[in-house]
Every structure is written in structure tokens, then in C-alpha cells.
C-alpha atoms as a PDB file:
ATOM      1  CA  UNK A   1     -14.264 -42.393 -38.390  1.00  0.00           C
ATOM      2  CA  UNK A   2     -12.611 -44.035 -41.094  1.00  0.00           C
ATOM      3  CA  UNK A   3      -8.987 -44.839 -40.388  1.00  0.00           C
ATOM      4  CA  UNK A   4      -7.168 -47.555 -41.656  1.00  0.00           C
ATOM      5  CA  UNK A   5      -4.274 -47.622 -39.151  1.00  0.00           C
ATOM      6  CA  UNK A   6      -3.154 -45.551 -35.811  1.00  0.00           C
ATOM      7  CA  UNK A   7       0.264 -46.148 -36.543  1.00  0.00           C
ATOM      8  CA  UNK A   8       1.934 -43.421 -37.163  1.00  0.00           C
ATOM      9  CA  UNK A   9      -0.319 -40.779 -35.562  1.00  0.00           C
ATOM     10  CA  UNK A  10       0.453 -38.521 -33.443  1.00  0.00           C
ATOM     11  CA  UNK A  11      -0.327 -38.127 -29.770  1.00  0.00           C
ATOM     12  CA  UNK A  12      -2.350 -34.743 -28.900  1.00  0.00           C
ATOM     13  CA  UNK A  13      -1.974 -34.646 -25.335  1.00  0.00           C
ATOM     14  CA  UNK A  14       1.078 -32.875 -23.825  1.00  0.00           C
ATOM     15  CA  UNK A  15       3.263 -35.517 -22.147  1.00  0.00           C
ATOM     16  CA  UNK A  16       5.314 -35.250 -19.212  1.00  0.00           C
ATOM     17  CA  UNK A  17       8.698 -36.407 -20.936  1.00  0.00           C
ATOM     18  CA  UNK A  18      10.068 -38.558 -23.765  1.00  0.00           C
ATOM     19  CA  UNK A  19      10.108 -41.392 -21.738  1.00  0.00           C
ATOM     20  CA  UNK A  20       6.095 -41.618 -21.438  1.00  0.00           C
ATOM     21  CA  UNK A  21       6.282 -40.681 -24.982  1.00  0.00           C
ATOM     22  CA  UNK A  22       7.677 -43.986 -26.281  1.00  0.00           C
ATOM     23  CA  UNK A  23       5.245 -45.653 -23.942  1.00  0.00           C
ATOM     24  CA  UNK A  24       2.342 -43.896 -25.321  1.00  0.00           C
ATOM     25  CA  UNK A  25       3.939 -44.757 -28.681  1.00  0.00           C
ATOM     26  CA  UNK A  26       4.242 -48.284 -27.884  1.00  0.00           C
ATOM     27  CA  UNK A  27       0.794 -48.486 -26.824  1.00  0.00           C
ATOM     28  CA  UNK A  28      -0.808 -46.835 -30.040  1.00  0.00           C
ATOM     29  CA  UNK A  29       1.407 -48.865 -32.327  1.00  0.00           C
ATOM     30  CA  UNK A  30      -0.169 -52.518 -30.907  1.00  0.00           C
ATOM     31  CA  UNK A  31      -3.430 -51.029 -31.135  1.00  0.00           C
ATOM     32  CA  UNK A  32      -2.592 -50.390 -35.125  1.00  0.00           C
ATOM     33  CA  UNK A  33      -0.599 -53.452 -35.223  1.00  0.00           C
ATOM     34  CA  UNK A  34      -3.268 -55.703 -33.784  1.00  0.00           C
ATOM     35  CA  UNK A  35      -6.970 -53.686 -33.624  1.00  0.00           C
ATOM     36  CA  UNK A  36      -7.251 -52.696 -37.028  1.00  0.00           C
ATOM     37  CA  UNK A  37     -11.774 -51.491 -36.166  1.00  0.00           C
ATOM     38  CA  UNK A  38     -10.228 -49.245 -33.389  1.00  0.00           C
ATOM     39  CA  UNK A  39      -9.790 -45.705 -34.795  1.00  0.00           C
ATOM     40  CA  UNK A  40      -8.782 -43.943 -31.920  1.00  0.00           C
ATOM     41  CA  UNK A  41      -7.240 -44.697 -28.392  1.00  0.00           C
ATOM     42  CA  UNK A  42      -7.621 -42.606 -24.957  1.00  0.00           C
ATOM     43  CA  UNK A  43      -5.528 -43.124 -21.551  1.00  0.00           C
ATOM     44  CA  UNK A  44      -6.681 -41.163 -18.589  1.00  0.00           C
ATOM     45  CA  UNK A  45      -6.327 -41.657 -14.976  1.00  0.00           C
ATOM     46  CA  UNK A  46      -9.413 -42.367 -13.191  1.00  0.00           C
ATOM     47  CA  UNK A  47      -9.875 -38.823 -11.909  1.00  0.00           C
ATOM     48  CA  UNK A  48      -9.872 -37.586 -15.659  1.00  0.00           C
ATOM     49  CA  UNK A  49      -6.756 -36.148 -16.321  1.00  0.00           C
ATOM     50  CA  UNK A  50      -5.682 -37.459 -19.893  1.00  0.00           C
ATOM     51  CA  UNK A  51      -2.539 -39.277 -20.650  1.00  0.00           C
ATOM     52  CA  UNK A  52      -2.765 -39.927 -23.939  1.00  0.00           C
ATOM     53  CA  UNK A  53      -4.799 -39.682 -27.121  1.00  0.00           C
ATOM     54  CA  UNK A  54      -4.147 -40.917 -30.733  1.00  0.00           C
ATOM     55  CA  UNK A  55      -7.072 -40.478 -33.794  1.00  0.00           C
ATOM     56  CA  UNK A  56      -9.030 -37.825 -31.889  1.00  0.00           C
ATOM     57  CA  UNK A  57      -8.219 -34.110 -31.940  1.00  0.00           C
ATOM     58  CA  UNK A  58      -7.356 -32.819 -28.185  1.00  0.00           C
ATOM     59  CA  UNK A  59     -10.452 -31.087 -27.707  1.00  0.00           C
ATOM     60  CA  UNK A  60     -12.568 -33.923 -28.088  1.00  0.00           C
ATOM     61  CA  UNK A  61     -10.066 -36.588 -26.533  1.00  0.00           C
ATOM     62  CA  UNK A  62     -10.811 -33.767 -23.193  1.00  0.00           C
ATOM     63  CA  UNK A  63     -14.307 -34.271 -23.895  1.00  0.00           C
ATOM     64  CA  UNK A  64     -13.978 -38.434 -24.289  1.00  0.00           C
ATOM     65  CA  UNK A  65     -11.408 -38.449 -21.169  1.00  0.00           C
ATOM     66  CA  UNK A  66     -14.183 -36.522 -18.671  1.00  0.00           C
ATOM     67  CA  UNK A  67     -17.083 -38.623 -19.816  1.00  0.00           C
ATOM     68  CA  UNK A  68     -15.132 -42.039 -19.467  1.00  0.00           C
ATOM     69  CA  UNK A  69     -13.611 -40.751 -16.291  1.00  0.00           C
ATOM     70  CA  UNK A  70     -17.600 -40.364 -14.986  1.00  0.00           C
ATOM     71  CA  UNK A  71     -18.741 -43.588 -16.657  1.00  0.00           C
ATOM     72  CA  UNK A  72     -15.682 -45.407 -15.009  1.00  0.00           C
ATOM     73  CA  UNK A  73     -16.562 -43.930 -11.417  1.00  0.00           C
ATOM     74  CA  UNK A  74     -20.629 -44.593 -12.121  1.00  0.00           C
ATOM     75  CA  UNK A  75     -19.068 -48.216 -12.970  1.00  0.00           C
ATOM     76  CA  UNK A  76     -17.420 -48.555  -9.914  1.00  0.00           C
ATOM     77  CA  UNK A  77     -20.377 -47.219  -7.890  1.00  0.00           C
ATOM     78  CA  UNK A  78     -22.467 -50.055  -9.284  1.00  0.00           C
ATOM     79  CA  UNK A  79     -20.166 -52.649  -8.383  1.00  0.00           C
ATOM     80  CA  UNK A  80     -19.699 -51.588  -5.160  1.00  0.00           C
ATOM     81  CA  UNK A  81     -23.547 -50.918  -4.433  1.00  0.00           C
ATOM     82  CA  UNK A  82     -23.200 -55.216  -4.997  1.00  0.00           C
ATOM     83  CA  UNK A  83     -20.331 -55.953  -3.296  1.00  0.00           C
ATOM     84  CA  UNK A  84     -18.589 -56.715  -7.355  1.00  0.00           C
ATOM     85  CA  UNK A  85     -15.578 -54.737  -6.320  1.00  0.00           C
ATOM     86  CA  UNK A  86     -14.139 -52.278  -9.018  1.00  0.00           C
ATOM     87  CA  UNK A  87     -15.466 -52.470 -12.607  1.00  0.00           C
ATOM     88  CA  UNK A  88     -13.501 -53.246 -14.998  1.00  0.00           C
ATOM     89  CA  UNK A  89     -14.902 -53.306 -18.434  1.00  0.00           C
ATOM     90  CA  UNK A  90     -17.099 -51.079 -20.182  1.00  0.00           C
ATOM     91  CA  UNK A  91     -18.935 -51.157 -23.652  1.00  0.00           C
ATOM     92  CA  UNK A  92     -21.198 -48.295 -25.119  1.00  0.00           C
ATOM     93  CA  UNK A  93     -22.450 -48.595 -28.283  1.00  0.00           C
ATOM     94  CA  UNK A  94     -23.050 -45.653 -30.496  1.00  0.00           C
ATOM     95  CA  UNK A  95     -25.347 -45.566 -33.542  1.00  0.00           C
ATOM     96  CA  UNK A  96     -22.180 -45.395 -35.209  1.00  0.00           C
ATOM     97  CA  UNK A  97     -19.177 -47.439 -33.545  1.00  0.00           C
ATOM     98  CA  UNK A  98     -18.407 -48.448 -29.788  1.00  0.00           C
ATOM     99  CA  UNK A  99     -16.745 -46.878 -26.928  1.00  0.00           C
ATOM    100  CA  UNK A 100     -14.802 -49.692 -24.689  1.00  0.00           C
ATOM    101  CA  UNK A 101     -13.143 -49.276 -21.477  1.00  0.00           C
ATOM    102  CA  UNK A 102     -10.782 -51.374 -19.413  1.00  0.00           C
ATOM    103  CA  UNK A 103      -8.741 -50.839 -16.573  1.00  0.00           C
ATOM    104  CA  UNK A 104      -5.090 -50.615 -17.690  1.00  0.00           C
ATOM    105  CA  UNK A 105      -3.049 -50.343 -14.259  1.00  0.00           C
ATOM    106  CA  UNK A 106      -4.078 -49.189 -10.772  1.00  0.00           C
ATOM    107  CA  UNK A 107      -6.008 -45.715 -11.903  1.00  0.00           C
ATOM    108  CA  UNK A 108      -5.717 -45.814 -15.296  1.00  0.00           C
ATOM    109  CA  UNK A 109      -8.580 -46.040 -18.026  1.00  0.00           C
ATOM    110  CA  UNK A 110      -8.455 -46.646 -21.550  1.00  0.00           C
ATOM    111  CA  UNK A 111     -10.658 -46.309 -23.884  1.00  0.00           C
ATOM    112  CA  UNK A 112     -11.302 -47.771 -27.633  1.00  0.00           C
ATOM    113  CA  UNK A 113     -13.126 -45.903 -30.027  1.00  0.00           C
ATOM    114  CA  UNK A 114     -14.491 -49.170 -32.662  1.00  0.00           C
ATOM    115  CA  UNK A 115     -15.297 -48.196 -35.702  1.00  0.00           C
ATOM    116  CA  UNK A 116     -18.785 -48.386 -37.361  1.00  0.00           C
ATOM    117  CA  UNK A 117     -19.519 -52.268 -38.332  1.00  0.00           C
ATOM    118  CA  UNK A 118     -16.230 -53.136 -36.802  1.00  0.00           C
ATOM    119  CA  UNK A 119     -16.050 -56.568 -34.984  1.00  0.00           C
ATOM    120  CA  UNK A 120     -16.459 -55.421 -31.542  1.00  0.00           C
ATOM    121  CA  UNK A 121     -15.669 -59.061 -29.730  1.00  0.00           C
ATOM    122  CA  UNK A 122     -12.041 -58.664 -31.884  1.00  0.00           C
ATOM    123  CA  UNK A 123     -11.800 -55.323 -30.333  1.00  0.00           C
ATOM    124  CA  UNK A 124     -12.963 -55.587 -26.766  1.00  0.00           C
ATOM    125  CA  UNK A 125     -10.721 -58.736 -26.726  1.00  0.00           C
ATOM    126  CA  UNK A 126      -7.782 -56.903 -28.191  1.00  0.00           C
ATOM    127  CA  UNK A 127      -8.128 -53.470 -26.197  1.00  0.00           C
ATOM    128  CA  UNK A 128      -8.136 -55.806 -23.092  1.00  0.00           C
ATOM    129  CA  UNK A 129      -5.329 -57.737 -23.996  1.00  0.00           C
ATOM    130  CA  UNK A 130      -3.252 -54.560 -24.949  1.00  0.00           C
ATOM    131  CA  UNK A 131      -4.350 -52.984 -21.271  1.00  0.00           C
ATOM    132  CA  UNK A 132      -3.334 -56.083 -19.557  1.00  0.00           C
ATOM    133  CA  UNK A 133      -0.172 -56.203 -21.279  1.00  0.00           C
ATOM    134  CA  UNK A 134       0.799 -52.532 -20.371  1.00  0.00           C
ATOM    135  CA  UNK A 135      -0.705 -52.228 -17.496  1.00  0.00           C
ATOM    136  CA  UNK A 136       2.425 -52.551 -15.158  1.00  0.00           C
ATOM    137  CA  UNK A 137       3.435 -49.244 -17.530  1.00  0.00           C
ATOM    138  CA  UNK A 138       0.203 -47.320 -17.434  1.00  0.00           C
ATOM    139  CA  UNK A 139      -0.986 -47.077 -13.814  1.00  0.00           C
ATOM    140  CA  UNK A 140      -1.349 -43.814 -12.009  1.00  0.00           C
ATOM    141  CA  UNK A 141      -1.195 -42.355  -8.406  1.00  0.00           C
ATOM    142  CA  UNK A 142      -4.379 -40.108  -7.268  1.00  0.00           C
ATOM    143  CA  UNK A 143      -3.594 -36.585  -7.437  1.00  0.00           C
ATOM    144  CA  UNK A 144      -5.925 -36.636  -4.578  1.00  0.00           C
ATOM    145  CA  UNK A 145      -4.213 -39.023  -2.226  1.00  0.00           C
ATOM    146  CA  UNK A 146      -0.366 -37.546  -3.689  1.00  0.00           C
ATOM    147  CA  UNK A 147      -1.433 -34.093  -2.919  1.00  0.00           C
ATOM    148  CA  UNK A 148      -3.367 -35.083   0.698  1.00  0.00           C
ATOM    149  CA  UNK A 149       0.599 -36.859   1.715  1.00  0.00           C
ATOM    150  CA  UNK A 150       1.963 -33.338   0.696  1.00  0.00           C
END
């Protein structure tokens, strides 16, 4: 996990057209720009399809994107169980690094990947900041509820 800067990496997860692409861009380049513990960067929608990934090689961004996608509906779950609503943030911490998750637009997810001995309050902070900034961008329709209309 040791990666001085995201900028400039490439994203491994096919993308719809060049449009998202530059979005996707956009969003990995703050990350470098202004996370410099994060190592690697995830978008998926809730239901676990990924949008993009950046630092991680496809099959394990597939493997990160289904796991989040689980942790983000267990998150939910909880909250709701309580009456909190949807959940919102999410931090797992690894023997080595952090996972965080934030909501970044209406059914989107994404996720940090913090670096071992990495400041994690600069990071949750910043991946927050970054998904509230793009998340008028980032949010997706449920294939579920899209497909049900159909």
C-alpha cells in the first residue's frame, strides 16, 4: 500500500462514456491533490455495481465494491432498527490501514482505502468533504426501481 499520489492513475472499471470518465478523473485527482494517506478510491452504487476504482487492480476493487455495498446496507439496517435514518459514514480499521465510507449522492458509496499510519481524522475529513462536494455528480438510480418502471 505504499503510494505517494493517485494522480495520474488509471481507472480499472469500464465506464459508460467519456463524460463519466472526466468525472471519475476529477474525483481521483482531489483525492491526490488533497488526501495524500488515501491510496486507493472506490465508487459503487449502493446495490454494488462499481463505478469507479483508482490504486486497486479490478479484481479486488469487485471484491472491495461487494463488501462495502453489504457493509453500507448492514449500516443502513442499523440505523433504521433506531429510527437514525440512512447511515452515512463508515470506518473499518485494518491491522494495516482503514477502509472509510461516505455517502456521495443518492445511491452512491465511496470508499477510502488509508494507508498504514496515515492520519485517519485528515482522511475521513477529506474523503467526506470530496463526497459532499461531488455528490450532485455521483448519485445513482436503483437498477431495481429503473428496471421495476420498465
Amino acid at each position: 500500500m505504499t503510494l505517494t499520489s493517485l494522480k495520474g492513475w488509471i481507472n480499472t472499471a469500464p465506464v459508460a462514456n467519456e463524460g463519466e470518465a472526466l468525472r471519475y478523473d476529477n474525483l481521483r485527482d482531489q483525492f491526490a491533490a488533497n488526501a495524500s494517506d488515501v491510496t486507493a478510491i472506490v465508487l459503487l452504487a449502493e446495490d454494488g455495481l462499481k463505478l469507479c476504482a483508482y490504486g486497486m487492480l479490478e479484481d479486488t476493487a469487485d471484491r472491495v465494491a461487494a463488501a462495502c455495498s453489504g457493509l453500507q446496507s448492514l449500516g443502513n439496517a442499523l440505523s433504521l432498527a433506531v429510527g437514525g435514518g440512512a447511515a452515512h459514514h463508515h470506518n473499518i480499521t485494518l491491522d494495516q490501514g482503514h477502509f472509510v465510507l461516505t455517502r456521495c449522492g443518492d445511491g452512491s458509496v465511496l470508499i477510502a482505502l488509508v494507508r498504514d499510519g496515515g492520519v485517519i481524522s485528515g482522511a475521513i475529513r477529506e474523503t467526506v468533504r470530496i463526497a459532499r462536494g461531488f455528490a450532485p455528480q455521483m448519485g445513482t438510480v436503483s437498477r431495481v426501481s429503473s428496471e421495476a418502471a420498465q
